[in-house]
Protein backbone atom coordinates (compact mmCIF):
# COMPACT_ATOMS: atom_id res chain seq x y z
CA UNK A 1 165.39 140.05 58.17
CA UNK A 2 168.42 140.06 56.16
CA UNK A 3 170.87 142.70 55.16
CA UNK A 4 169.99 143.13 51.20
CA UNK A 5 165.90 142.78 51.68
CA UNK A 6 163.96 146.03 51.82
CA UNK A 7 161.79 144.46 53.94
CA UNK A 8 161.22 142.83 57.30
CA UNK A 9 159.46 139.06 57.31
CA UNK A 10 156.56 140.69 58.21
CA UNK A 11 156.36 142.82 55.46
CA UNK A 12 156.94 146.50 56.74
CA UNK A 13 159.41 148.72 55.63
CA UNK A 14 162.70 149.08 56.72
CA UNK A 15 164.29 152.63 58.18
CA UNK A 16 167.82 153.14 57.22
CA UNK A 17 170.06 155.53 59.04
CA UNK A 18 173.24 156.24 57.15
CA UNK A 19 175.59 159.55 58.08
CA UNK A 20 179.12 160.03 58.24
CA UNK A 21 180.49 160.71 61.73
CA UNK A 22 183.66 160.20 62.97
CA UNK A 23 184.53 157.75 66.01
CA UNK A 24 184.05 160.54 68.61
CA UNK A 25 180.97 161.22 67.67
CA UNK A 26 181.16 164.25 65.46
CA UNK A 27 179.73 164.80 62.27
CA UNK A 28 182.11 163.40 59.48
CA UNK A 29 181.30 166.42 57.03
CA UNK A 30 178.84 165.56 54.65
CA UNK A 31 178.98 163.32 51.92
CA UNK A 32 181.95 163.40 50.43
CA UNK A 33 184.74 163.69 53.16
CA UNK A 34 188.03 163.80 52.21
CA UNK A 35 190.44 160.44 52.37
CA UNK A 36 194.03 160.74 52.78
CA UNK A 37 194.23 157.58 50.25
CA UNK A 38 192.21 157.24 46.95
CA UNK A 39 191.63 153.47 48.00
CA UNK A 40 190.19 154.65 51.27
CA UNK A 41 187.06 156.78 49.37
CA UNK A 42 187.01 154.49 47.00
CA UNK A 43 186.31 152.42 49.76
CA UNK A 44 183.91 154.39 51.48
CA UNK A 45 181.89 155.05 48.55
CA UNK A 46 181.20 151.58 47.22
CA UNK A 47 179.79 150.90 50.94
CA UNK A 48 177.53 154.14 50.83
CA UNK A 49 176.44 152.79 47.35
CA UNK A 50 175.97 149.17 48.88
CA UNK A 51 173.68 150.77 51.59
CA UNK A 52 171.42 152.67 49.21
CA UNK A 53 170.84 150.21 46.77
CA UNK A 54 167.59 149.01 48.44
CA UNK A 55 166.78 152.44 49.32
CA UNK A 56 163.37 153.55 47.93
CA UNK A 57 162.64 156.91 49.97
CA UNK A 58 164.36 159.66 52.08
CA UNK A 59 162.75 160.80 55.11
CA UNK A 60 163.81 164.15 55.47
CA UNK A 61 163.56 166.88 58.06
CA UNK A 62 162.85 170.72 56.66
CA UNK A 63 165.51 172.15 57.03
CA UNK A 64 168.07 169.04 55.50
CA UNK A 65 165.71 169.02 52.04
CA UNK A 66 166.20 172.99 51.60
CA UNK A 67 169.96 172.34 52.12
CA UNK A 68 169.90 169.30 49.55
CA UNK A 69 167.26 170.59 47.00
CA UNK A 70 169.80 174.11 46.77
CA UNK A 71 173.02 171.77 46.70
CA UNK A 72 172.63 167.91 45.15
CA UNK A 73 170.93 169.18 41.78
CA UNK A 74 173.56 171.38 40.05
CA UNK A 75 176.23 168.61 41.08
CA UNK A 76 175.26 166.39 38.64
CA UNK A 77 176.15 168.61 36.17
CA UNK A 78 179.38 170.87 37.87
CA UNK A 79 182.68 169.80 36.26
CA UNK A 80 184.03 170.37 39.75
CA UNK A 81 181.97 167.89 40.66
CA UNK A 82 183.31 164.29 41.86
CA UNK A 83 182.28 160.93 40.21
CA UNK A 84 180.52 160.40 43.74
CA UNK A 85 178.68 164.00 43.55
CA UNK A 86 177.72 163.50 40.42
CA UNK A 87 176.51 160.01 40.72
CA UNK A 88 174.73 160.97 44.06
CA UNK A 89 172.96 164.18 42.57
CA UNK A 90 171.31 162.25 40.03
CA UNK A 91 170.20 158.95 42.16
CA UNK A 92 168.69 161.51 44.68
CA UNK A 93 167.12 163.78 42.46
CA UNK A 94 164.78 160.27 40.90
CA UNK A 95 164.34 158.75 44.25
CA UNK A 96 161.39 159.71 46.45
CA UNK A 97 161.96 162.44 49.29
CA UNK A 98 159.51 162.86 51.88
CA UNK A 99 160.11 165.74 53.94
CA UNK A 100 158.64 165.65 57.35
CA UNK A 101 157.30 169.06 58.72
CA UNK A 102 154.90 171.66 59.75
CA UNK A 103 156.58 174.43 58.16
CA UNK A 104 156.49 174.03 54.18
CA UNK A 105 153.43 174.61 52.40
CA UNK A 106 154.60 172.77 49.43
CA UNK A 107 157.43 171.06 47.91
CA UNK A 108 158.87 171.40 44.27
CA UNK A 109 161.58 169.12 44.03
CA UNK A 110 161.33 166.34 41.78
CA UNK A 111 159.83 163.08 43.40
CA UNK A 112 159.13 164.83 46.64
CA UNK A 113 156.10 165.22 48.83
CA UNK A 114 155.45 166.68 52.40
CA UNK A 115 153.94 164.77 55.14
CA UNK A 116 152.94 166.33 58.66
């Protein structure tokens, strides 16, 4: 299988893990951490951008779609947003989001469906 293919040889689908955490293991803050140099998110961002470019669903947890579906929308349009926020809100409100729970009943988000 090779970096750039959404798929295995076989076939299947691929599962992607991408999250920001720092070398010891903590959580890096979301998104769109801070960098001390504008090279260094620059950086950063181009290989979060490399990583999603095969992407072709989220797998999401309850609780992590409430927090995006209230947040990532009204970035794309916030002029305190960043070029990253802004680019981000609108790539993940097109892609597919499957959110994987008991709980909801329903989903409303755009391009989003529940699974149990």
């Amino acid at each position: 299988m090779t970096e750039h293919t959404g798929r295995a040889g076989d076939g299947t689908r691929r599962v992607i893990l991408l999250i920001g955490m720092t070398l010891d293991g903590y959580n890096a803050g979301g998104w769109t951490p801070r960098a001390t140099r504008a090279e260094d998110q620059t950086e950063m961002f181009d290989e979060v951008w490399r990583h999603l470019e095969n992407v072709d669903t989220f797998l999401m947890g309850r609780v992590t779609f409430e927090l995006w579906q209230r947040h990532w929308p009204s970035l794309g349009t916030a002029p305190s947003s960043s070029v990253f926020e802004n680019k981000f809100s609108g790539y993940i409100d097109g892609i597919q989001k499957v959110v994987y729970s008991h709980t909801p009943d329903s989903v409303s988000w755009r391009n989003s469906s529940s699974s149990t």
